[in-house]
N, C-alpha and C. Protein backbone atom coordinates (compact mmCIF):
# COMPACT_ATOMS: atom_id res chain seq x y z
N UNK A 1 0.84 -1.18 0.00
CA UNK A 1 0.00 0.00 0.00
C UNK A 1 0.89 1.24 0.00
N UNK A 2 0.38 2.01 -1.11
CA UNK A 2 1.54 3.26 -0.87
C UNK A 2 1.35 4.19 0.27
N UNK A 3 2.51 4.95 0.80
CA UNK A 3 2.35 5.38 2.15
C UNK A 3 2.41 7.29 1.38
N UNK A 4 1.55 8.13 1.71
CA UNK A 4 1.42 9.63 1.48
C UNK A 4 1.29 10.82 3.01
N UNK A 5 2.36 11.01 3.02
CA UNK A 5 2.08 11.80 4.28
C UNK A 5 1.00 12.84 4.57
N UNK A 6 0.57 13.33 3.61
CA UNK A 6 -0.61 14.48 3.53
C UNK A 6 -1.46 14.27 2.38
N UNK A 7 -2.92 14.56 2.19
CA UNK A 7 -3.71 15.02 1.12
C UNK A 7 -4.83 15.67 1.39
N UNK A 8 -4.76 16.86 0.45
CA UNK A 8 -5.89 17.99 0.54
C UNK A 8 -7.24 17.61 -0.50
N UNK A 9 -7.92 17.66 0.22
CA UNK A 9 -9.44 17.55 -0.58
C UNK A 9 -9.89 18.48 -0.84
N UNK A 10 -10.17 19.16 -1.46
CA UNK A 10 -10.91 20.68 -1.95
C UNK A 10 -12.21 20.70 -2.40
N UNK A 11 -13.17 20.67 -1.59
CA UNK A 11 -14.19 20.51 -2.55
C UNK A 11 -15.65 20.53 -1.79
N UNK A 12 -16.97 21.53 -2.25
CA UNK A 12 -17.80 21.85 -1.16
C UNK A 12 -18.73 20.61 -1.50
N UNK A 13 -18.89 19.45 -2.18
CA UNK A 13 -19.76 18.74 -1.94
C UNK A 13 -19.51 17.74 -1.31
N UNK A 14 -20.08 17.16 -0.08
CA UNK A 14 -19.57 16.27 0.95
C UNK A 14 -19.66 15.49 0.74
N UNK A 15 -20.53 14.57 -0.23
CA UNK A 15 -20.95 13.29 -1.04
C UNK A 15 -19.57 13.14 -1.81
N UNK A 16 -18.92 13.85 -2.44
CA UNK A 16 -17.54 13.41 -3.29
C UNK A 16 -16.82 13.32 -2.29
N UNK A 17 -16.47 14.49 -1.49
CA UNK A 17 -15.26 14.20 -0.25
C UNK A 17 -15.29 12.90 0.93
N UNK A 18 -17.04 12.28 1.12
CA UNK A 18 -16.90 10.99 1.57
C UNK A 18 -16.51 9.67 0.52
N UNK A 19 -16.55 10.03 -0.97
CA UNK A 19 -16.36 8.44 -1.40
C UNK A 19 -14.87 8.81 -1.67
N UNK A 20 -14.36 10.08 -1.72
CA UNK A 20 -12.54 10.33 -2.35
C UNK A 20 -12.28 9.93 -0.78
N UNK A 21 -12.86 9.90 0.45
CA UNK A 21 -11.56 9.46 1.35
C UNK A 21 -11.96 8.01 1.85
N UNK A 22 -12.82 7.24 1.16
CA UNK A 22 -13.38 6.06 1.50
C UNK A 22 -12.45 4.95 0.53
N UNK A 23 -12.60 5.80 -0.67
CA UNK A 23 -11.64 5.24 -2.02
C UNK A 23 -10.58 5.54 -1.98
N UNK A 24 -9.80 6.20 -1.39
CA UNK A 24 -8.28 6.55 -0.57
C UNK A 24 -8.02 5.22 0.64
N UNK A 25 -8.97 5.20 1.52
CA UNK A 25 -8.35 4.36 2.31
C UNK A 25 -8.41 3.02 1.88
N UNK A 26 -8.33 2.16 1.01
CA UNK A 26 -8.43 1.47 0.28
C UNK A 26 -7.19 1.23 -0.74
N UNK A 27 -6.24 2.23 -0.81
CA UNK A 27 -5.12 2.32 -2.10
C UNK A 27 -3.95 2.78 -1.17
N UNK A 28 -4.55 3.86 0.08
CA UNK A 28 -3.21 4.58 0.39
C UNK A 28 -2.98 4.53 1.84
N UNK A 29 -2.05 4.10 2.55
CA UNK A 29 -2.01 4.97 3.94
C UNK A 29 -1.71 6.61 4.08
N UNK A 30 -2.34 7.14 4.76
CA UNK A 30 -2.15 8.42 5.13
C UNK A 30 -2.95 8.73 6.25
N UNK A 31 -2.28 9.60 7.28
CA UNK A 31 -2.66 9.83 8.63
C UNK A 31 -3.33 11.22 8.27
N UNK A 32 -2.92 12.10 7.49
CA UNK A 32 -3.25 13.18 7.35
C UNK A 32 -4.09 13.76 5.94
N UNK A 33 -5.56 13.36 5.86
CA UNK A 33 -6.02 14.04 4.44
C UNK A 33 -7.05 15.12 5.40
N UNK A 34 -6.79 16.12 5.06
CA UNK A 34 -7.62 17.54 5.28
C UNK A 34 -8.60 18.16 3.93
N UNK A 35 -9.91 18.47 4.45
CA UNK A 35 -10.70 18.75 3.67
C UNK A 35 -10.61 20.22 3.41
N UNK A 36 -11.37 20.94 2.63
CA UNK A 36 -11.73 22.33 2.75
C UNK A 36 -12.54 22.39 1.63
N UNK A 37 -13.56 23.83 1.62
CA UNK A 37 -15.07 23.59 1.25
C UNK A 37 -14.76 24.73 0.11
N UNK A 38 -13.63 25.25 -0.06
CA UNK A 38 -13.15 25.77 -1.43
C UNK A 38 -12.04 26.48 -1.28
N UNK A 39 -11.62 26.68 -2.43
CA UNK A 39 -9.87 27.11 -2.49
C UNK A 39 -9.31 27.93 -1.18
N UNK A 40 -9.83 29.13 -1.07
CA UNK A 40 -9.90 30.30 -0.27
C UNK A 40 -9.09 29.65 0.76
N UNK A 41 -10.20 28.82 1.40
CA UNK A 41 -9.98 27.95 3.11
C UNK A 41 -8.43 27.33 2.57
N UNK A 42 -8.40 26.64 1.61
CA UNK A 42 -7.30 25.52 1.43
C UNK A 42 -5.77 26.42 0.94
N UNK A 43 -6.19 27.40 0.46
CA UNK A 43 -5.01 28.27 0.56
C UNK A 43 -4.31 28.78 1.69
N UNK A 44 -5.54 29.35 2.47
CA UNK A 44 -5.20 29.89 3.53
C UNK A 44 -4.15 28.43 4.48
N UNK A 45 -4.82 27.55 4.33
CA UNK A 45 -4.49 26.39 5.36
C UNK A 45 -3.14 25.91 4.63
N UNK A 46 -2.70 26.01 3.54
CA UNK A 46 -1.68 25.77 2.91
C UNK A 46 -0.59 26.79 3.26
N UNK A 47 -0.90 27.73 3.22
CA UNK A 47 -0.11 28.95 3.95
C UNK A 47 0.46 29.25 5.44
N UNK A 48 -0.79 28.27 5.79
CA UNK A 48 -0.37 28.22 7.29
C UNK A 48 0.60 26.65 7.69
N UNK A 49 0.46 26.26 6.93
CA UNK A 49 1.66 25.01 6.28
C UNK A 49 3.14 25.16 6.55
N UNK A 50 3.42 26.07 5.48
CA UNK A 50 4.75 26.44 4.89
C UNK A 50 4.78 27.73 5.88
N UNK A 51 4.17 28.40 6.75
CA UNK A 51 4.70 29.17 7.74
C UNK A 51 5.21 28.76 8.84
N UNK A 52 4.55 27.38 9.01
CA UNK A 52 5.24 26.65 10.38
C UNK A 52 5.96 25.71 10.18
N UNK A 53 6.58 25.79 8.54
CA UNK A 53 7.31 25.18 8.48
C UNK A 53 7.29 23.38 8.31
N UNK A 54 5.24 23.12 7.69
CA UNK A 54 5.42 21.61 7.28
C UNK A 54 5.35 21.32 6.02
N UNK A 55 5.65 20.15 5.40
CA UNK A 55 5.79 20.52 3.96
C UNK A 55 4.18 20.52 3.09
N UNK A 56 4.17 20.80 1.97
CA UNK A 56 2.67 20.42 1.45
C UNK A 56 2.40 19.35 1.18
N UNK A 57 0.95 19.49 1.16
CA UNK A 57 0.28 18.22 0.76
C UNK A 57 0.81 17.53 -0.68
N UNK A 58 1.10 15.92 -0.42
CA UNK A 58 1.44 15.46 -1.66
C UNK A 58 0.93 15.69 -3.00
N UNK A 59 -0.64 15.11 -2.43
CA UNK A 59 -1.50 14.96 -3.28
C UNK A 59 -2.88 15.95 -2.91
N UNK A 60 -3.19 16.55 -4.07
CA UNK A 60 -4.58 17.72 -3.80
C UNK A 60 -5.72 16.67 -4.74
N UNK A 61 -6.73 16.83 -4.21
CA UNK A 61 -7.62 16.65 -4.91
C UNK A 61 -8.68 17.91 -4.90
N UNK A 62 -8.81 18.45 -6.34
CA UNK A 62 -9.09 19.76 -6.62
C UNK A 62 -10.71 19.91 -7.36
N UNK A 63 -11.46 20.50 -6.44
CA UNK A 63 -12.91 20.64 -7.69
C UNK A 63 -12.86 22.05 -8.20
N UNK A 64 -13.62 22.26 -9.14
CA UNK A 64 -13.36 23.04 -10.30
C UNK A 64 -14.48 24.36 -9.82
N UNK A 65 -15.44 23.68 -9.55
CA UNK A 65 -16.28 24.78 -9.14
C UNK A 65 -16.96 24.90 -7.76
N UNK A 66 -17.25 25.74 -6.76
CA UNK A 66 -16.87 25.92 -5.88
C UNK A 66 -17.37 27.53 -5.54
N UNK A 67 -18.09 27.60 -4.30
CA UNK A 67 -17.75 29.18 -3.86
C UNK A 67 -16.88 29.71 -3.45
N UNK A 68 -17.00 31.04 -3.23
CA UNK A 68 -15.84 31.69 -2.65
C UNK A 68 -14.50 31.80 -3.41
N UNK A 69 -13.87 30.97 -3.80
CA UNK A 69 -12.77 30.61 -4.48
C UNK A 69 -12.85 29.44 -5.09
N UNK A 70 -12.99 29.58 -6.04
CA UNK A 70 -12.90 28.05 -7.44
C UNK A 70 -12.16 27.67 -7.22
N UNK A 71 -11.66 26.31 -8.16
CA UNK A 71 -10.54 25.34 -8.47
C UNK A 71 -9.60 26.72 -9.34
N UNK A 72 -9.78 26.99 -10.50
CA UNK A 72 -9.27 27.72 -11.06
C UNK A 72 -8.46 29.04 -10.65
N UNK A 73 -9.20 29.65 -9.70
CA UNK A 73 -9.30 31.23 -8.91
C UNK A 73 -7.86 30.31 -7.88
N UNK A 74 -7.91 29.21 -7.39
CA UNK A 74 -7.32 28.19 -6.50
C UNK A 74 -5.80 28.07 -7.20
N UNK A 75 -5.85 27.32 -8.26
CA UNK A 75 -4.90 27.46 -9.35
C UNK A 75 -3.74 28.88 -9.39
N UNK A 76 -4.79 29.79 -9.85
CA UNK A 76 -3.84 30.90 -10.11
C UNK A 76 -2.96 31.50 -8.96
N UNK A 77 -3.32 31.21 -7.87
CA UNK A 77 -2.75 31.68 -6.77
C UNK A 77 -1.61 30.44 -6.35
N UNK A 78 -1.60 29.26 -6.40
CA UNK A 78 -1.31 27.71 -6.28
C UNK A 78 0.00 28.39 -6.74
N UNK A 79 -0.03 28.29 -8.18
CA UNK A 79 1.02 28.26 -9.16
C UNK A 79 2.48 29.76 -8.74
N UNK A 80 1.71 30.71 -8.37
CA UNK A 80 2.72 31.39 -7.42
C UNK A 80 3.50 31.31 -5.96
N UNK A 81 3.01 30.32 -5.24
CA UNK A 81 3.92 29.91 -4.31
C UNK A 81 5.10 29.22 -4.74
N UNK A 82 5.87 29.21 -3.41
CA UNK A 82 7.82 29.13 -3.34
C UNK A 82 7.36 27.63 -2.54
N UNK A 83 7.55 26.97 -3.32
CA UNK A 83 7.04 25.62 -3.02
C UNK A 83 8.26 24.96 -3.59
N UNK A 84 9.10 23.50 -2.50
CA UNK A 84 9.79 23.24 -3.14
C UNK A 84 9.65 21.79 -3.92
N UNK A 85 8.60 21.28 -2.72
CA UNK A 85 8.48 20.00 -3.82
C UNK A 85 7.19 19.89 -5.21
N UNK A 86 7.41 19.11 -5.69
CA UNK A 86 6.19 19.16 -6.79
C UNK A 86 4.78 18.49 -6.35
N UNK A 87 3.73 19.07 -6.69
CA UNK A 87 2.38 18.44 -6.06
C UNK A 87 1.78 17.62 -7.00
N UNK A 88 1.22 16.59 -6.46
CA UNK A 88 0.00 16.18 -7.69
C UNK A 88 -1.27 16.46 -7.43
N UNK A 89 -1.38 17.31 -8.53
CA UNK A 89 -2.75 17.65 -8.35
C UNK A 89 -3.95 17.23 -9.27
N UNK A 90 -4.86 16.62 -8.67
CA UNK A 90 -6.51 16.01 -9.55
C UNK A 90 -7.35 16.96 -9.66
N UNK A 91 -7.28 17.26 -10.89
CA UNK A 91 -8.59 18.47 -10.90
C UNK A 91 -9.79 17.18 -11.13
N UNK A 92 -10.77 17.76 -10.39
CA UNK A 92 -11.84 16.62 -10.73
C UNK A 92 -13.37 17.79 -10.63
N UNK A 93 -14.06 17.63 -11.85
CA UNK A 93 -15.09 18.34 -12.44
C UNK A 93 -16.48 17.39 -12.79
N UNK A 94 -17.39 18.36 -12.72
CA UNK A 94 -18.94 17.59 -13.32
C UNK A 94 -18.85 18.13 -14.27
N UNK A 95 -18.48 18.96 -14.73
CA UNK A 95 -18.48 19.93 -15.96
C UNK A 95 -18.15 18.99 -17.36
N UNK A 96 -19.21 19.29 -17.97
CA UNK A 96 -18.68 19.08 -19.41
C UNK A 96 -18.41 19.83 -20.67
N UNK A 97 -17.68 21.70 -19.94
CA UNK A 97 -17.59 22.34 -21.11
C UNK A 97 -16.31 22.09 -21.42
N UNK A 98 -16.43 22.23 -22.58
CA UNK A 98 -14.38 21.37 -23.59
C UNK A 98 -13.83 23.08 -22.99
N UNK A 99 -14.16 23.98 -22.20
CA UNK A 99 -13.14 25.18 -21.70
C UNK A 99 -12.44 25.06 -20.41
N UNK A 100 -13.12 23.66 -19.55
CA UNK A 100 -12.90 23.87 -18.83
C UNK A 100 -11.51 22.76 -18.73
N UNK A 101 -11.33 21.59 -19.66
CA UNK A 101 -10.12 21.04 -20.18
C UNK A 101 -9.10 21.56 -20.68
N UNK A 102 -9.55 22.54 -21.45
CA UNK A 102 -8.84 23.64 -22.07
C UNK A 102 -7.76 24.33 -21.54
N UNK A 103 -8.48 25.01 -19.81
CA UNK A 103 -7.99 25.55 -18.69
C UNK A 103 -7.26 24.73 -18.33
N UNK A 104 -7.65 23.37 -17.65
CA UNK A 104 -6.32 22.38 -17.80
C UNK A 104 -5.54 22.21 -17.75
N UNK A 105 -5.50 22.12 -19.56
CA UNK A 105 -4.45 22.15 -19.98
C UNK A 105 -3.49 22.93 -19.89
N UNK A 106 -3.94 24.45 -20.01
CA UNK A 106 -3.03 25.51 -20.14
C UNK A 106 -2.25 25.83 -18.57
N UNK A 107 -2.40 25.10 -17.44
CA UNK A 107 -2.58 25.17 -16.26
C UNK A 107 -1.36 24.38 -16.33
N UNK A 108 -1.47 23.48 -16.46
CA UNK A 108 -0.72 21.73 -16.90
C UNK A 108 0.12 22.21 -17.55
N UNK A 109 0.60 22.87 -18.79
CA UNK A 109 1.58 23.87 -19.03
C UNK A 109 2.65 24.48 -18.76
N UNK A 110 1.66 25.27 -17.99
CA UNK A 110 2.54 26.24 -17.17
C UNK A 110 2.83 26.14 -16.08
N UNK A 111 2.41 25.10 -15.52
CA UNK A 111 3.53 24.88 -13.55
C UNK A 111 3.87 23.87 -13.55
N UNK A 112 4.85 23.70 -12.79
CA UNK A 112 5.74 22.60 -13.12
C UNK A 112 5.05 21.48 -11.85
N UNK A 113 4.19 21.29 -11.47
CA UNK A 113 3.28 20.37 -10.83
C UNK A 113 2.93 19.61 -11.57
N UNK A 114 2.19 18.56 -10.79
CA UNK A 114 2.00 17.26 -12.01
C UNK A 114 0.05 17.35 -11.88
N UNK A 115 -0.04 17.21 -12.87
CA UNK A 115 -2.11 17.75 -12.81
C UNK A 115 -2.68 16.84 -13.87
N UNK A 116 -3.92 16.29 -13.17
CA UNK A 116 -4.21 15.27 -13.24
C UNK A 116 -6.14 15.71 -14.10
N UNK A 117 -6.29 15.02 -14.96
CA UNK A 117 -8.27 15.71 -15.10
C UNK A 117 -8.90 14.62 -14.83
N UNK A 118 -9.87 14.26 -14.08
CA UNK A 118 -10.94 13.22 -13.80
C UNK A 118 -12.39 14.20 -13.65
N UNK A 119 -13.00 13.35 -14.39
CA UNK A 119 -14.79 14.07 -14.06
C UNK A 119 -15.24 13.38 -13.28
N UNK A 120 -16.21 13.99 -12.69
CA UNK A 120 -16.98 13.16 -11.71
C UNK A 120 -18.25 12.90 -12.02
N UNK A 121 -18.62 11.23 -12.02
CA UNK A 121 -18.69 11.14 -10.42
C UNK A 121 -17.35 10.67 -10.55
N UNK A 122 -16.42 10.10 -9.54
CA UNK A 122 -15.11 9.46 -9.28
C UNK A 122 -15.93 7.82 -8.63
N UNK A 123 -15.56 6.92 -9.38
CA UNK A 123 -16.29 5.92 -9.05
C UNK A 123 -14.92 4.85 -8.36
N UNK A 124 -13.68 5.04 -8.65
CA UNK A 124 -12.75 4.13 -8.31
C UNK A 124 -11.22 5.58 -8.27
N UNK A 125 -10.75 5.43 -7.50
CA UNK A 125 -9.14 6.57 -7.43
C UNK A 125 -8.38 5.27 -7.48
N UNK A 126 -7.42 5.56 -8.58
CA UNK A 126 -5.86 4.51 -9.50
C UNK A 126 -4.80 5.21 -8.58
N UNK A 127 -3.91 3.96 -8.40
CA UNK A 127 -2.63 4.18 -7.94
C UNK A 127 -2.56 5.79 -8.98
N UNK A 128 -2.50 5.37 -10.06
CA UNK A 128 -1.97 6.71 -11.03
C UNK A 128 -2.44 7.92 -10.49
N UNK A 129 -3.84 8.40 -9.92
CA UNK A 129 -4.09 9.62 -9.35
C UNK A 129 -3.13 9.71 -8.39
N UNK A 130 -2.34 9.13 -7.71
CA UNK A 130 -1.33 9.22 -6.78
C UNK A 130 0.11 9.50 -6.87
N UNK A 131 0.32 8.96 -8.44
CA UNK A 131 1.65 9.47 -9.04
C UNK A 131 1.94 10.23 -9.96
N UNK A 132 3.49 10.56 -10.41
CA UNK A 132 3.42 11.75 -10.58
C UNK A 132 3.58 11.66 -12.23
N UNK A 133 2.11 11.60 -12.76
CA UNK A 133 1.96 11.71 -14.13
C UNK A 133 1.25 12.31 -14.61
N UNK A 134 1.06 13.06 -16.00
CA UNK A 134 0.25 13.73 -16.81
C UNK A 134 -0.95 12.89 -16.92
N UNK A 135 -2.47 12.82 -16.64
CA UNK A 135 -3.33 11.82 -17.37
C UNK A 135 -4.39 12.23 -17.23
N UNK A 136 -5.53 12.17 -18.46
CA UNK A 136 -6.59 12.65 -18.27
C UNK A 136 -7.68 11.11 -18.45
N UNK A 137 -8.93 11.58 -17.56
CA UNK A 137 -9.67 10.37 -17.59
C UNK A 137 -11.21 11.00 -17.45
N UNK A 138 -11.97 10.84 -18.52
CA UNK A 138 -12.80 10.74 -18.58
C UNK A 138 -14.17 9.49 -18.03
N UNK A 139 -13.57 8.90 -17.18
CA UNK A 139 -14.46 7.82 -16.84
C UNK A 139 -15.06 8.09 -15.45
């Protein structure tokens, strides 16, 4: 079982955040997955991370839409921290506009993080959402 010291869940619907940490404990050990109900919170809590000096979360699992602060709005701010290790991050969406892949991509691009696209619902999480690869999944 792979062992992950941290993972952030991002995401205000509680129905996904109970089957992503039900379908986590099942693939991964980890003592530490922390939720938050949109970017805003998970920034802030990421900030308060790297001020006291712990490292970030390995793995994010990221929703796209969201109050307060989106996945995206989440993103743009993400991609400017002094971060030293690389994250993997799952964007995971209900959305089916081809802009919001698009974003993505261009996201996926430009930071040197490893970002992941799954739509939801999320019916099974792959070792692969866990490592550090480019992959998109429509299933």
């Amino acid at each position: 079982m792979k062992e992950i010291n941290s993972i952030y869940i991002i995401d205000d619907d509680h129905i996904t955040v109970f089957g992503i940490k039900k379908m986590l404990k099942t693939i991964v050990k980890c003592n530490n997955i922390e939720t938050f109900e949109n970017g805003r919170l998970a920034l802030d809590g990421l900030q308060e991370r790297i001020s006291a000096g712990i490292s970030a979360p390995e793995v994010i699992f990221l929703d796209i839409n969201m109050p307060i602060m989106d996945g995206w709005e989440f993103l743009d701010e993400f991609v400017t921290l002094d971060l030293k290790e690389k994250i993997i991050i799952n964007v995971i969406t209900s959305s089916i506009d081809p802009s919001d892949y698009q974003k993505w991509n261009d996201f996926r691009l430009k930071c040197w993080h490893y970002l992941n696209f799954r739509n939801k619902p999320i019916y099974k999480i792959e070792v692969t959402d866990l490592n550090r690869m480019n992959i998109t999944s429509f299933t």
